[in-house]
C-alpha atoms as a PDB file:
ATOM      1  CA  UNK A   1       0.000   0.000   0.000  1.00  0.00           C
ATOM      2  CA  UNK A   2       2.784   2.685   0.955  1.00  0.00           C
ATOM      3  CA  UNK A   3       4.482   1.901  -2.125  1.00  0.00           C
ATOM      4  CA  UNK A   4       1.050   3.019  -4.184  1.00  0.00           C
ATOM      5  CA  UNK A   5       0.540   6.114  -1.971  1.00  0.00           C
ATOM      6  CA  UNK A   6       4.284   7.115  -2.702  1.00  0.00           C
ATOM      7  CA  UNK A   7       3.623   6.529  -6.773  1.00  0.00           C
ATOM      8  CA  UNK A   8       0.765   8.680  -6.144  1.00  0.00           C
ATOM      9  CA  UNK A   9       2.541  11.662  -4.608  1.00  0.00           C
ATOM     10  CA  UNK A  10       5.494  11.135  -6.943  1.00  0.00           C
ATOM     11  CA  UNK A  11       3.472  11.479  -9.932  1.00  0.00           C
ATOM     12  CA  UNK A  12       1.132  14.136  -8.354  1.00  0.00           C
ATOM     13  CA  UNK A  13       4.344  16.127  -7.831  1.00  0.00           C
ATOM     14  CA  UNK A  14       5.170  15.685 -11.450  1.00  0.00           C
ATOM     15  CA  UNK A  15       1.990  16.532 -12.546  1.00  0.00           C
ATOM     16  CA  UNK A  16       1.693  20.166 -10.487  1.00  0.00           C
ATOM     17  CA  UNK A  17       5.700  20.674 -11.528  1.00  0.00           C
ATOM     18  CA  UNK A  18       4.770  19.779 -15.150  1.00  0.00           C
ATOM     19  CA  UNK A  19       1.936  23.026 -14.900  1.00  0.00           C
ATOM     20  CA  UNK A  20       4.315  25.290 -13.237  1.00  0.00           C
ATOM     21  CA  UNK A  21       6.210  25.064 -15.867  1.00  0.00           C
ATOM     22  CA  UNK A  22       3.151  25.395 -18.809  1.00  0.00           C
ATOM     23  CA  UNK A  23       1.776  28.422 -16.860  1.00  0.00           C
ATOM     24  CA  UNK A  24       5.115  29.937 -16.232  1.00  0.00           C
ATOM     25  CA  UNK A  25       5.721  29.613 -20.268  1.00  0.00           C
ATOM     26  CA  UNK A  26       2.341  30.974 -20.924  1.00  0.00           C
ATOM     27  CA  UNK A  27       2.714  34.271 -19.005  1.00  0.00           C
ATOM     28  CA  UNK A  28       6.075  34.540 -20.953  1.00  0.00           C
ATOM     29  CA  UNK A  29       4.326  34.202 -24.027  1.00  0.00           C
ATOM     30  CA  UNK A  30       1.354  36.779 -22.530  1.00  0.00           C
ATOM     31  CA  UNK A  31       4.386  39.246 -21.299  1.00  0.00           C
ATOM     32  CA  UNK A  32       5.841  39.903 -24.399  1.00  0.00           C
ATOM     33  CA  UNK A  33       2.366  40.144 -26.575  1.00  0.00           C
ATOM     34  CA  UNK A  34       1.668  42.798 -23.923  1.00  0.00           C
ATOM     35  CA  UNK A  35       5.260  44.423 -24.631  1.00  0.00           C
ATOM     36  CA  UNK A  36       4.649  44.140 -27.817  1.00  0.00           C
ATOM     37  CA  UNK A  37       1.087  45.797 -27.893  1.00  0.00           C
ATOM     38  CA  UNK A  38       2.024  48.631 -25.442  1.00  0.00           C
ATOM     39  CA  UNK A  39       5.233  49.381 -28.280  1.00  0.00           C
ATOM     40  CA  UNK A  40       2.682  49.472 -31.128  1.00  0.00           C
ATOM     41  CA  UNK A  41       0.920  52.138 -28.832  1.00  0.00           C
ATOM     42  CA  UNK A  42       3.827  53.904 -27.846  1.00  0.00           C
ATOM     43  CA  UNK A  43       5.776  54.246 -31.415  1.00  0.00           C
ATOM     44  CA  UNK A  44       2.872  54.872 -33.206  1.00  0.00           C
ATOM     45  CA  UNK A  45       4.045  51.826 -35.609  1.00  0.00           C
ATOM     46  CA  UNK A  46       1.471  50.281 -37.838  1.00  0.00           C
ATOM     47  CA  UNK A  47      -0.296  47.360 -36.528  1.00  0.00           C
ATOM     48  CA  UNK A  48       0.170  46.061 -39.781  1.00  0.00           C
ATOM     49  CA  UNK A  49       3.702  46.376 -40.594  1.00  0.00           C
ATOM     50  CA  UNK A  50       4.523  44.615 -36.794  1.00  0.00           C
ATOM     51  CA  UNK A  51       2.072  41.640 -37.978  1.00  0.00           C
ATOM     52  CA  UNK A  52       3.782  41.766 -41.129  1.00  0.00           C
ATOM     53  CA  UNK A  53       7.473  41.141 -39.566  1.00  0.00           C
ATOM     54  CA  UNK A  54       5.895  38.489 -37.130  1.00  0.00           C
ATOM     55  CA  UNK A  55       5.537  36.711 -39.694  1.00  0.00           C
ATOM     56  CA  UNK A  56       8.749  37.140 -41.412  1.00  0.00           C
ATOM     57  CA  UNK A  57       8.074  39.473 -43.883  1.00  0.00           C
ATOM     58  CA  UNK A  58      10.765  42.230 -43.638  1.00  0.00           C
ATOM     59  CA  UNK A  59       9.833  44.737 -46.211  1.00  0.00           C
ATOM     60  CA  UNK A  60       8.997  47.727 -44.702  1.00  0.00           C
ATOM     61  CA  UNK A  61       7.887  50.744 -46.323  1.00  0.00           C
ATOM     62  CA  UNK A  62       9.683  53.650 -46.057  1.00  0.00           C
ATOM     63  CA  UNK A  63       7.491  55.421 -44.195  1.00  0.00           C
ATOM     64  CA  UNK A  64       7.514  52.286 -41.522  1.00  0.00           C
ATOM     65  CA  UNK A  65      10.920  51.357 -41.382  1.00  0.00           C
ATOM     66  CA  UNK A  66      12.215  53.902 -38.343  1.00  0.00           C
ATOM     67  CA  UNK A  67       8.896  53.009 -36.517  1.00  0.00           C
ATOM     68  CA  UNK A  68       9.338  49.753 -36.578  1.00  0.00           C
ATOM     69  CA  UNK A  69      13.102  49.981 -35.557  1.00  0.00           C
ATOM     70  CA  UNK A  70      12.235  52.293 -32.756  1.00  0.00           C
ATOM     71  CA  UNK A  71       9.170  49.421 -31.807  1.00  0.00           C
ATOM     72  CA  UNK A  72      11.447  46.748 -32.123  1.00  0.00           C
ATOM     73  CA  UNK A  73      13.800  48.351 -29.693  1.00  0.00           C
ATOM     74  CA  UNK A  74      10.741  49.532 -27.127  1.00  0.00           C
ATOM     75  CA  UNK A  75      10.285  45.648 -27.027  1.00  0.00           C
ATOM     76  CA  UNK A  76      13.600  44.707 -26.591  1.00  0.00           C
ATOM     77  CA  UNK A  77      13.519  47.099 -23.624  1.00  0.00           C
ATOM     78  CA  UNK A  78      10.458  46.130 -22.060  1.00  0.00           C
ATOM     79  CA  UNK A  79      11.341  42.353 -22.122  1.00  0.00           C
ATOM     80  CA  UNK A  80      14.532  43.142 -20.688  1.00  0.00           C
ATOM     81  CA  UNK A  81      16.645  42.518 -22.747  1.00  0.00           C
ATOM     82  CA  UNK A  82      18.333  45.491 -23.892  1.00  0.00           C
ATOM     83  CA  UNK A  83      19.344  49.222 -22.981  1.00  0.00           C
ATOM     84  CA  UNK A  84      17.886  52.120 -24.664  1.00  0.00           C
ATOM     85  CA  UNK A  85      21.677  52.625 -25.679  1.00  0.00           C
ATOM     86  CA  UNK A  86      21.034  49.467 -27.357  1.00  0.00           C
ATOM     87  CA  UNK A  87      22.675  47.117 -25.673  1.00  0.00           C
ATOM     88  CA  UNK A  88      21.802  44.030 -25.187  1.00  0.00           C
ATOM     89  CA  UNK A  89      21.815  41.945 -21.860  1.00  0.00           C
ATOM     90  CA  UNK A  90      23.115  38.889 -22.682  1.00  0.00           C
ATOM     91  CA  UNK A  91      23.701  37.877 -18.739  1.00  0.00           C
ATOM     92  CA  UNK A  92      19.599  38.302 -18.313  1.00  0.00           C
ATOM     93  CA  UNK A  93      18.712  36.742 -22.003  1.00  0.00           C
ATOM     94  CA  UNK A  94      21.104  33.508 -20.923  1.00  0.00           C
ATOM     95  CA  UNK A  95      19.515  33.012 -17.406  1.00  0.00           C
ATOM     96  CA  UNK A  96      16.327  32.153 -19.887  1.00  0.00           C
ATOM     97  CA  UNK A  97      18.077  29.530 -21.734  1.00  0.00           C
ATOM     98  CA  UNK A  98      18.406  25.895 -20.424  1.00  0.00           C
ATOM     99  CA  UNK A  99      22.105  25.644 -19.240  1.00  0.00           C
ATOM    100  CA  UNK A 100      22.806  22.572 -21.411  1.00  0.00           C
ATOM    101  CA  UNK A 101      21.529  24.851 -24.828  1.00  0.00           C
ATOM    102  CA  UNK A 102      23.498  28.136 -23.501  1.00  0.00           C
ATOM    103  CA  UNK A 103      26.757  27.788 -25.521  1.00  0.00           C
ATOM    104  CA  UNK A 104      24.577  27.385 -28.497  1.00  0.00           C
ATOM    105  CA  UNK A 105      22.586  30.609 -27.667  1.00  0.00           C
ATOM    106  CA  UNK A 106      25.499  32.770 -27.263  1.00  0.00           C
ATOM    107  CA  UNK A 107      26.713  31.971 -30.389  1.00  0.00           C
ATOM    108  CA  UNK A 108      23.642  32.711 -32.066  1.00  0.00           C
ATOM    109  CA  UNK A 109      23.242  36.453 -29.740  1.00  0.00           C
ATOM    110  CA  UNK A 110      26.736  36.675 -31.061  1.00  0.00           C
ATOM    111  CA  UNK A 111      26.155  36.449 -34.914  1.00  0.00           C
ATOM    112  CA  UNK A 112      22.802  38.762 -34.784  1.00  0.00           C
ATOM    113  CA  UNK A 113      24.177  41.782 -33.011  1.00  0.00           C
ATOM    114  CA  UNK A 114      25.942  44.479 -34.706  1.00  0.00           C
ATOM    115  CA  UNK A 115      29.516  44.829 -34.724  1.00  0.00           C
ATOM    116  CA  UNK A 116      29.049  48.183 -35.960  1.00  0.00           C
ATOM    117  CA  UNK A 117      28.471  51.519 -34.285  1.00  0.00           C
ATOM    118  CA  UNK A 118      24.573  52.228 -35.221  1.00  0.00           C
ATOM    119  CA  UNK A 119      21.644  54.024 -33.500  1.00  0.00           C
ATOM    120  CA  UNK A 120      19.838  51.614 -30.706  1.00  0.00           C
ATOM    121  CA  UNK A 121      16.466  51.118 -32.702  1.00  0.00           C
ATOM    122  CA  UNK A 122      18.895  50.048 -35.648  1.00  0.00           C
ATOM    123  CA  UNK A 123      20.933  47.245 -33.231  1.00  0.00           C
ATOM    124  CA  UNK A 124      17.110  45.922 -32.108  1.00  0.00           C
ATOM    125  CA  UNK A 125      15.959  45.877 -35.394  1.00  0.00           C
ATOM    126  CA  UNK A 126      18.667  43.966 -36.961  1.00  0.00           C
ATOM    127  CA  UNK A 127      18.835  41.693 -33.951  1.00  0.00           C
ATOM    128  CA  UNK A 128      15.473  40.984 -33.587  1.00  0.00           C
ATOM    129  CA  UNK A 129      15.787  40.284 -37.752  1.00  0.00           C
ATOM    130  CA  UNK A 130      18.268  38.110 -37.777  1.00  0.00           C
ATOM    131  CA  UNK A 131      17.334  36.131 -34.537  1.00  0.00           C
ATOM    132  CA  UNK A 132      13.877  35.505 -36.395  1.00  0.00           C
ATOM    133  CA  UNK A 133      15.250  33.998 -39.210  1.00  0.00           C
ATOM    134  CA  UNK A 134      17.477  31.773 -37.160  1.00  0.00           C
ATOM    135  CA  UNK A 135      14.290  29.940 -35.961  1.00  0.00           C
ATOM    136  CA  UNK A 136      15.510  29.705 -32.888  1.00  0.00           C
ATOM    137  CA  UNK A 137      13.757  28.429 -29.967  1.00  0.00           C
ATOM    138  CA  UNK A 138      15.445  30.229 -27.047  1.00  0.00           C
ATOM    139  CA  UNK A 139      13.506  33.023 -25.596  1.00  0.00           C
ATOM    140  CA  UNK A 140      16.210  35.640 -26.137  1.00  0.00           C
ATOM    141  CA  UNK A 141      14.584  37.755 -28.648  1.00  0.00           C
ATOM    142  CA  UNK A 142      10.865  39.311 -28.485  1.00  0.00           C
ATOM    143  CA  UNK A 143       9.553  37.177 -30.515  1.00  0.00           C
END
């Protein structure tokens, strides 16, 4: 009998850590749609032209492109994971990141940030570009 009532508990346990984890990943996921709703709002962007890049479709218009840059880099702010200098906080962004899959996710943070001195929105918008395309799963980006 003990040994049933200890399966019980053990997979009771698993079950309610096993949630945690689902509702912990949903609020994420909630978080930065907020982030990224309150930066539409705040920028003035076109609803449009964010849905647009969501989905991987970079061409901007003109008329867009520094709105979207300077959303790109409200969101990047607001999920903490960069400066309004533009720079980006890998030590937070890492601490997100399994530790077995970190190596792998610094490389990629590596290879999408600028080497270049450019404005902030323009670091965040190339970042947040390139990271996209990756298809990354690491929750280092505001996507």
């Amino acid at each position: 009998m003990f040994k049933v009532e200890l399966a019980l508990v053990i997979l009771f346990l698993g079950l309610v850590h096993c949630h945690n984890k689902t509702h912990v990943k949903t609020e994420a996921i909630q978080m930065k749609k907020r982030y990224q709703m309150e930066c539409i709002e705040e920028t003035r962007v076109d609803a449009d032209a964010i849905s647009e890049v969501r989905k991987g479709h970079w061409s901007v218009s003109k008329e867009q492109l520094q709105l979207v840059k300077d959303w790109a880099l409200c969101a990047m702010i607001k999920s903490g994971l960069m400066t309004k200098q533009g720079v980006y906080k890998i030590d937070v962004a890492l601490q997100k990141v399994p530790r077995t899959e970190r190596y792998n996710a610094e490389k990629l943070i590596d290879k999408c940030l600028s080497t270049k001195a450019i404005p902030a929105p323009d670091i965040a918008f190339e970042f947040v570009k390139c990271y996209q395309k990756t298809n990354a799963n690491y929750t280092v980006s505001i996507f």
